[in-house]
C-alpha atoms as a PDB file:
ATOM      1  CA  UNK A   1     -12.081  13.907 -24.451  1.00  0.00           C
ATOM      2  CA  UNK A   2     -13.386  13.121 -21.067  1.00  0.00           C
ATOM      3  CA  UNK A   3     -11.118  13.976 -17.898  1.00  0.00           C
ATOM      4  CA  UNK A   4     -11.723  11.961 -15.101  1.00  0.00           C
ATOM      5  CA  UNK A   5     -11.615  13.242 -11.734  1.00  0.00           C
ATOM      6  CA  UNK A   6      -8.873  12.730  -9.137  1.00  0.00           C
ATOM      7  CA  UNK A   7      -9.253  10.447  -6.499  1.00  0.00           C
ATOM      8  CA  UNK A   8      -7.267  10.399  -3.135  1.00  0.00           C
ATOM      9  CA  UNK A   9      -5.435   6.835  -1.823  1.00  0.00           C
ATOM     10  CA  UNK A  10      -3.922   6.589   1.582  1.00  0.00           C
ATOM     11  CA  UNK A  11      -1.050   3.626   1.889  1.00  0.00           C
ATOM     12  CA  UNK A  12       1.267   2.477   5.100  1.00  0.00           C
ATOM     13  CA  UNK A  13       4.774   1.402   4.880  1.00  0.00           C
ATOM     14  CA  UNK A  14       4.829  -1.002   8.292  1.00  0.00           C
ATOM     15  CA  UNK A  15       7.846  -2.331   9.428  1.00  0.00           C
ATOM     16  CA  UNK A  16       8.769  -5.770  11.083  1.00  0.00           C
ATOM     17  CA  UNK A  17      11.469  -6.232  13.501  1.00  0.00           C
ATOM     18  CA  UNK A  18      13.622  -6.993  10.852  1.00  0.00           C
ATOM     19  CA  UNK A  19      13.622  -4.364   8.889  1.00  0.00           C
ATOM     20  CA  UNK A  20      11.134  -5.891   6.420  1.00  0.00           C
ATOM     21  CA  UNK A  21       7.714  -4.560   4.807  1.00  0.00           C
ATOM     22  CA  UNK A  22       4.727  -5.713   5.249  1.00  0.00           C
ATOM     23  CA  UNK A  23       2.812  -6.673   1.463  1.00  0.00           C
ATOM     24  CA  UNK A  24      -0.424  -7.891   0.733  1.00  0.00           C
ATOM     25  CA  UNK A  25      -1.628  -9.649  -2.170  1.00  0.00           C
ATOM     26  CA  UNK A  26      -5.098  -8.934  -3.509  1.00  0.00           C
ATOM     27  CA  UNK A  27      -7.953 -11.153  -4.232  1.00  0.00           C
ATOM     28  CA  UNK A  28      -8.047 -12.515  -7.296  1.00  0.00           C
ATOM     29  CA  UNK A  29     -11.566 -10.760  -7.744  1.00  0.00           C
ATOM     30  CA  UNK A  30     -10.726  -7.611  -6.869  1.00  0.00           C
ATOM     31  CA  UNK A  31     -11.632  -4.929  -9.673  1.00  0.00           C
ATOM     32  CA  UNK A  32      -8.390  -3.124  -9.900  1.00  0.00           C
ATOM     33  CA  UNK A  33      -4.789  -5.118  -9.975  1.00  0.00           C
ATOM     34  CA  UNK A  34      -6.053  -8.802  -9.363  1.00  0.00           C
ATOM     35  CA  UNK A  35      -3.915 -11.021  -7.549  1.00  0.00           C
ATOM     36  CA  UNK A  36      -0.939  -7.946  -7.245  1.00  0.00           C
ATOM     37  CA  UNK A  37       0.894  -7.389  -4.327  1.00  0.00           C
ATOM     38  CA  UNK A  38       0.841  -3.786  -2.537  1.00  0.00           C
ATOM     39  CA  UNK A  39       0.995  -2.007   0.329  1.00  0.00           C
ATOM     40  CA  UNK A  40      -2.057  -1.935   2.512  1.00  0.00           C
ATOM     41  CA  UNK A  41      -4.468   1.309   2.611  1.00  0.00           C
ATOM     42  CA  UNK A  42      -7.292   2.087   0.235  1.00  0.00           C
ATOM     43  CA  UNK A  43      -9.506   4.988  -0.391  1.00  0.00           C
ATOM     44  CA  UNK A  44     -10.840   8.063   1.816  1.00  0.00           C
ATOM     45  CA  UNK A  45     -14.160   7.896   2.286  1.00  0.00           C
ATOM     46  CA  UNK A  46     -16.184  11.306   1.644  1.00  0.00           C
ATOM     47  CA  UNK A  47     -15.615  14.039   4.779  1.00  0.00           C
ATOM     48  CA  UNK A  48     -13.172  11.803   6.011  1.00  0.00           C
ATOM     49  CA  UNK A  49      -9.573  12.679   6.545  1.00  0.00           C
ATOM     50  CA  UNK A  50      -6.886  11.241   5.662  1.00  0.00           C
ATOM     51  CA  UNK A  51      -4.872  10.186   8.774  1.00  0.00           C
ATOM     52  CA  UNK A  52      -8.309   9.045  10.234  1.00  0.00           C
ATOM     53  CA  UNK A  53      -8.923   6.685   6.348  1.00  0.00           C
ATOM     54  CA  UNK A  54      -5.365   5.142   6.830  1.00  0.00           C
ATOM     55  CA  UNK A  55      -5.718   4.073  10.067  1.00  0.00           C
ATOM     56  CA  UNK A  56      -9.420   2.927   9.640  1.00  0.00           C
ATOM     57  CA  UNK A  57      -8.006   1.310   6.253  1.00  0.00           C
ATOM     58  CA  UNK A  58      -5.443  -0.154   7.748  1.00  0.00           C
ATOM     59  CA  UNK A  59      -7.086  -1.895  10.890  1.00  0.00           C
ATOM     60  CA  UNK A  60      -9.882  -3.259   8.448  1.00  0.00           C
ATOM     61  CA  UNK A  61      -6.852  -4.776   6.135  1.00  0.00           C
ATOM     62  CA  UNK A  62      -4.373  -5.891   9.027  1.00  0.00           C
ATOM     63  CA  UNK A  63      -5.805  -6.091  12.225  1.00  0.00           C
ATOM     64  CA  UNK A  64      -2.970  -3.420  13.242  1.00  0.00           C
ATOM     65  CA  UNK A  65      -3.657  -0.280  14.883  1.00  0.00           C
ATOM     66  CA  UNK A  66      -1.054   2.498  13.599  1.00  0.00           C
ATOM     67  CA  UNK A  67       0.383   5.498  14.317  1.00  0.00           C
ATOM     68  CA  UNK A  68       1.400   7.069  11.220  1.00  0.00           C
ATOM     69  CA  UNK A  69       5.085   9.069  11.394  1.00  0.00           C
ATOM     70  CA  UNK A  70       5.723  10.538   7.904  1.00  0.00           C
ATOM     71  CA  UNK A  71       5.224  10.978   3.985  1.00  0.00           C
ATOM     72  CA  UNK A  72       7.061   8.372   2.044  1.00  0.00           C
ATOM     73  CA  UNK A  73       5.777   9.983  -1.507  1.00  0.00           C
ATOM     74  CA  UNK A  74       3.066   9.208  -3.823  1.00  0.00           C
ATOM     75  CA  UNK A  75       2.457   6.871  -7.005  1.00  0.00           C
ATOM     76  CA  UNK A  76      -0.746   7.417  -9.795  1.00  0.00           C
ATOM     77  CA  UNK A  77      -2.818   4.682 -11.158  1.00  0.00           C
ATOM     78  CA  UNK A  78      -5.566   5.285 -14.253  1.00  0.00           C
ATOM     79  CA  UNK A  79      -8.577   3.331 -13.545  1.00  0.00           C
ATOM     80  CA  UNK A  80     -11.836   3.374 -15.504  1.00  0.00           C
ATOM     81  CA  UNK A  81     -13.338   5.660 -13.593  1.00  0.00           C
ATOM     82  CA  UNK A  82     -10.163   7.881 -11.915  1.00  0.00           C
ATOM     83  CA  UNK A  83      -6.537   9.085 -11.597  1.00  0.00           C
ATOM     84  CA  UNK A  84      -5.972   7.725  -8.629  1.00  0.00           C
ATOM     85  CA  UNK A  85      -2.857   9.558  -6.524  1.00  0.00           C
ATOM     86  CA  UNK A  86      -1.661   6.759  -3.716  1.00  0.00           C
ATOM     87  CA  UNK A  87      -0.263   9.002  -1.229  1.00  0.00           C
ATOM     88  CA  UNK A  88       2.263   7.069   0.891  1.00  0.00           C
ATOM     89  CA  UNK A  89       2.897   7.078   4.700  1.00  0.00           C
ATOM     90  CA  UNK A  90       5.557   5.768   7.035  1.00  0.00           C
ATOM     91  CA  UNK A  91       3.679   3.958  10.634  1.00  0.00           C
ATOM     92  CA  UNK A  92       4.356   1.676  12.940  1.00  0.00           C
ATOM     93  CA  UNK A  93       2.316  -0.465  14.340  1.00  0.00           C
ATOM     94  CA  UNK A  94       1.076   0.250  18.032  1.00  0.00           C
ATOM     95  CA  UNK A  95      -1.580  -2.886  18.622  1.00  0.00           C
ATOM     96  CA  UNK A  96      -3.299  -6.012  17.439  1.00  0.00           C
ATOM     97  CA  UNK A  97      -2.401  -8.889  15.921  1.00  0.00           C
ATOM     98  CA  UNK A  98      -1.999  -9.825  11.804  1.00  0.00           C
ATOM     99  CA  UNK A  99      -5.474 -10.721   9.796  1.00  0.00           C
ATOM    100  CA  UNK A 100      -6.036  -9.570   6.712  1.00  0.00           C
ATOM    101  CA  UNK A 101      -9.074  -9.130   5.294  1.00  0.00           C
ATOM    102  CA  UNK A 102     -11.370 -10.896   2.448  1.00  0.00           C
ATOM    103  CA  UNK A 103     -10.004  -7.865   0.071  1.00  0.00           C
ATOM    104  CA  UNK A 104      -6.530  -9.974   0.443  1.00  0.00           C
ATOM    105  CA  UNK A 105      -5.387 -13.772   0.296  1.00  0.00           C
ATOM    106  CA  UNK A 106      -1.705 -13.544   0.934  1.00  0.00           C
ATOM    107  CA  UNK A 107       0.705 -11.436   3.428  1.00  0.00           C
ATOM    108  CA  UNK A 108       4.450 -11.222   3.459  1.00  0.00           C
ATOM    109  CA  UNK A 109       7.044  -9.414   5.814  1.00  0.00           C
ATOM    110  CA  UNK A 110       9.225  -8.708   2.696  1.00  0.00           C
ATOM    111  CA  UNK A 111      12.688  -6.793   2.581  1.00  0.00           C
ATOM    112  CA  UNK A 112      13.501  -4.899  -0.622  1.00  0.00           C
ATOM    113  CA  UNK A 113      14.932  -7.584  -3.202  1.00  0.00           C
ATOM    114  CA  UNK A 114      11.933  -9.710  -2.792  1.00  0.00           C
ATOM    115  CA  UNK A 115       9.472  -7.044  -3.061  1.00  0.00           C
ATOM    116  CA  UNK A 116      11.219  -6.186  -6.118  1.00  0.00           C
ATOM    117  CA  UNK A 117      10.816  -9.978  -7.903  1.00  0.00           C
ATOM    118  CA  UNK A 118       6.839  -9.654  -6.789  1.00  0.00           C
ATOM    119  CA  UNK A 119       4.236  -9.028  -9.338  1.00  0.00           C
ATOM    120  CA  UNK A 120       3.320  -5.770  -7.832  1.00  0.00           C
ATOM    121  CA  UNK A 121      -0.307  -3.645  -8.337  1.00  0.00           C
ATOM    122  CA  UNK A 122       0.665  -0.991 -10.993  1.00  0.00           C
ATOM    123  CA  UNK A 123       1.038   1.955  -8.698  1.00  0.00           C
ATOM    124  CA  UNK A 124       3.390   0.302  -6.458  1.00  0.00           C
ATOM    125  CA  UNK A 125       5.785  -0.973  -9.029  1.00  0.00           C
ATOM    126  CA  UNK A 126       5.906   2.830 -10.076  1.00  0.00           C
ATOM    127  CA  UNK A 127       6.172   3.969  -6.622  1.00  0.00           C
ATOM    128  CA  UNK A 128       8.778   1.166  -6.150  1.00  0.00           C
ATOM    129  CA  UNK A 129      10.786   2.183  -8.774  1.00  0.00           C
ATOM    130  CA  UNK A 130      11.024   6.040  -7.611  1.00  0.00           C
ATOM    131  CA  UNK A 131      11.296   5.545  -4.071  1.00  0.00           C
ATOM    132  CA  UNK A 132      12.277   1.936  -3.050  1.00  0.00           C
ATOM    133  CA  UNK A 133      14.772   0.485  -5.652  1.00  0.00           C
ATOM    134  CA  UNK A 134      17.879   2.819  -4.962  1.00  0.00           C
ATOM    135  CA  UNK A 135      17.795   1.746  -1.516  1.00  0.00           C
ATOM    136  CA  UNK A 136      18.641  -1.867  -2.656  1.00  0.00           C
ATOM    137  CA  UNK A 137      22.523  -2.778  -2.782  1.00  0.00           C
ATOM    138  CA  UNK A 138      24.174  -4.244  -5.789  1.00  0.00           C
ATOM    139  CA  UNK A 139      24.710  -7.915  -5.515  1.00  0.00           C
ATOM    140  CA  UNK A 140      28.246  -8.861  -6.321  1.00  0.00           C
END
């Protein structure tokens, strides 16, 4: 049996005024969770660190320039060729305005129940589900 190497994702947790996140959904031709939503970031480039791959991710996905304030926690994903560990960050944004890229076709400011109904890329519905869903209330 073949391990596959580990591979290092950086993600950003943006907020909007109101208190809601900031989703994108990807491109139906993208190679790994088609048409999923997630949280913007991607991978570190080689010699590149971290804090300096989110921010360059982000810009190139948002338009946003960041500062990045904390660690939110971290998610895996299997794909053919990795185990991908999506280490998550909490930023705010500090300039520019929204555009996502090609690597996208939809954004949403979303609070927590309708990120929750979203069909979400596999490492975010697991991150979701350790980190995010306690923090909804219980509808009555």
């Amino acid at each position: 049996m073949t391990v596959k190497p580990f591979a290092l994702c950086v993600r950003l947790i943006l907020f909007d005024q109101h208190g809601h996140i900031l989703v994108l959904k990807r491109s139906p031709q993208s190679k790994t969770n088609p048409g999923k939503w997630e949280l913007p970031g991607g991978k570190i480039d080689a010699g590149e660190g971290f804090d300096e791959a989110l921010k360059r991710e982000i810009l190139e996905e948002t338009g946003f320039t960041v500062a990045i304030h904390t660690a939110a926690g971290t998610a895996m994903q299997e794909t053919d060729e990795y185990r991908v560990v999506n280490l998550v960050m909490v930023g705010s944004i500090l300039s520019g305005g929204l555009s996502i890229s090609t690597e996208h076709v939809e954004y949403r400011w979303a609070g927590l129940p309708e990120i929750a109904a979203l069909d979400k890329a596999d490492w975010f519905t697991e991150y979701f589900g350790m980190y995010m869903k306690g923090a909804i209330p219980a509808q009555e």
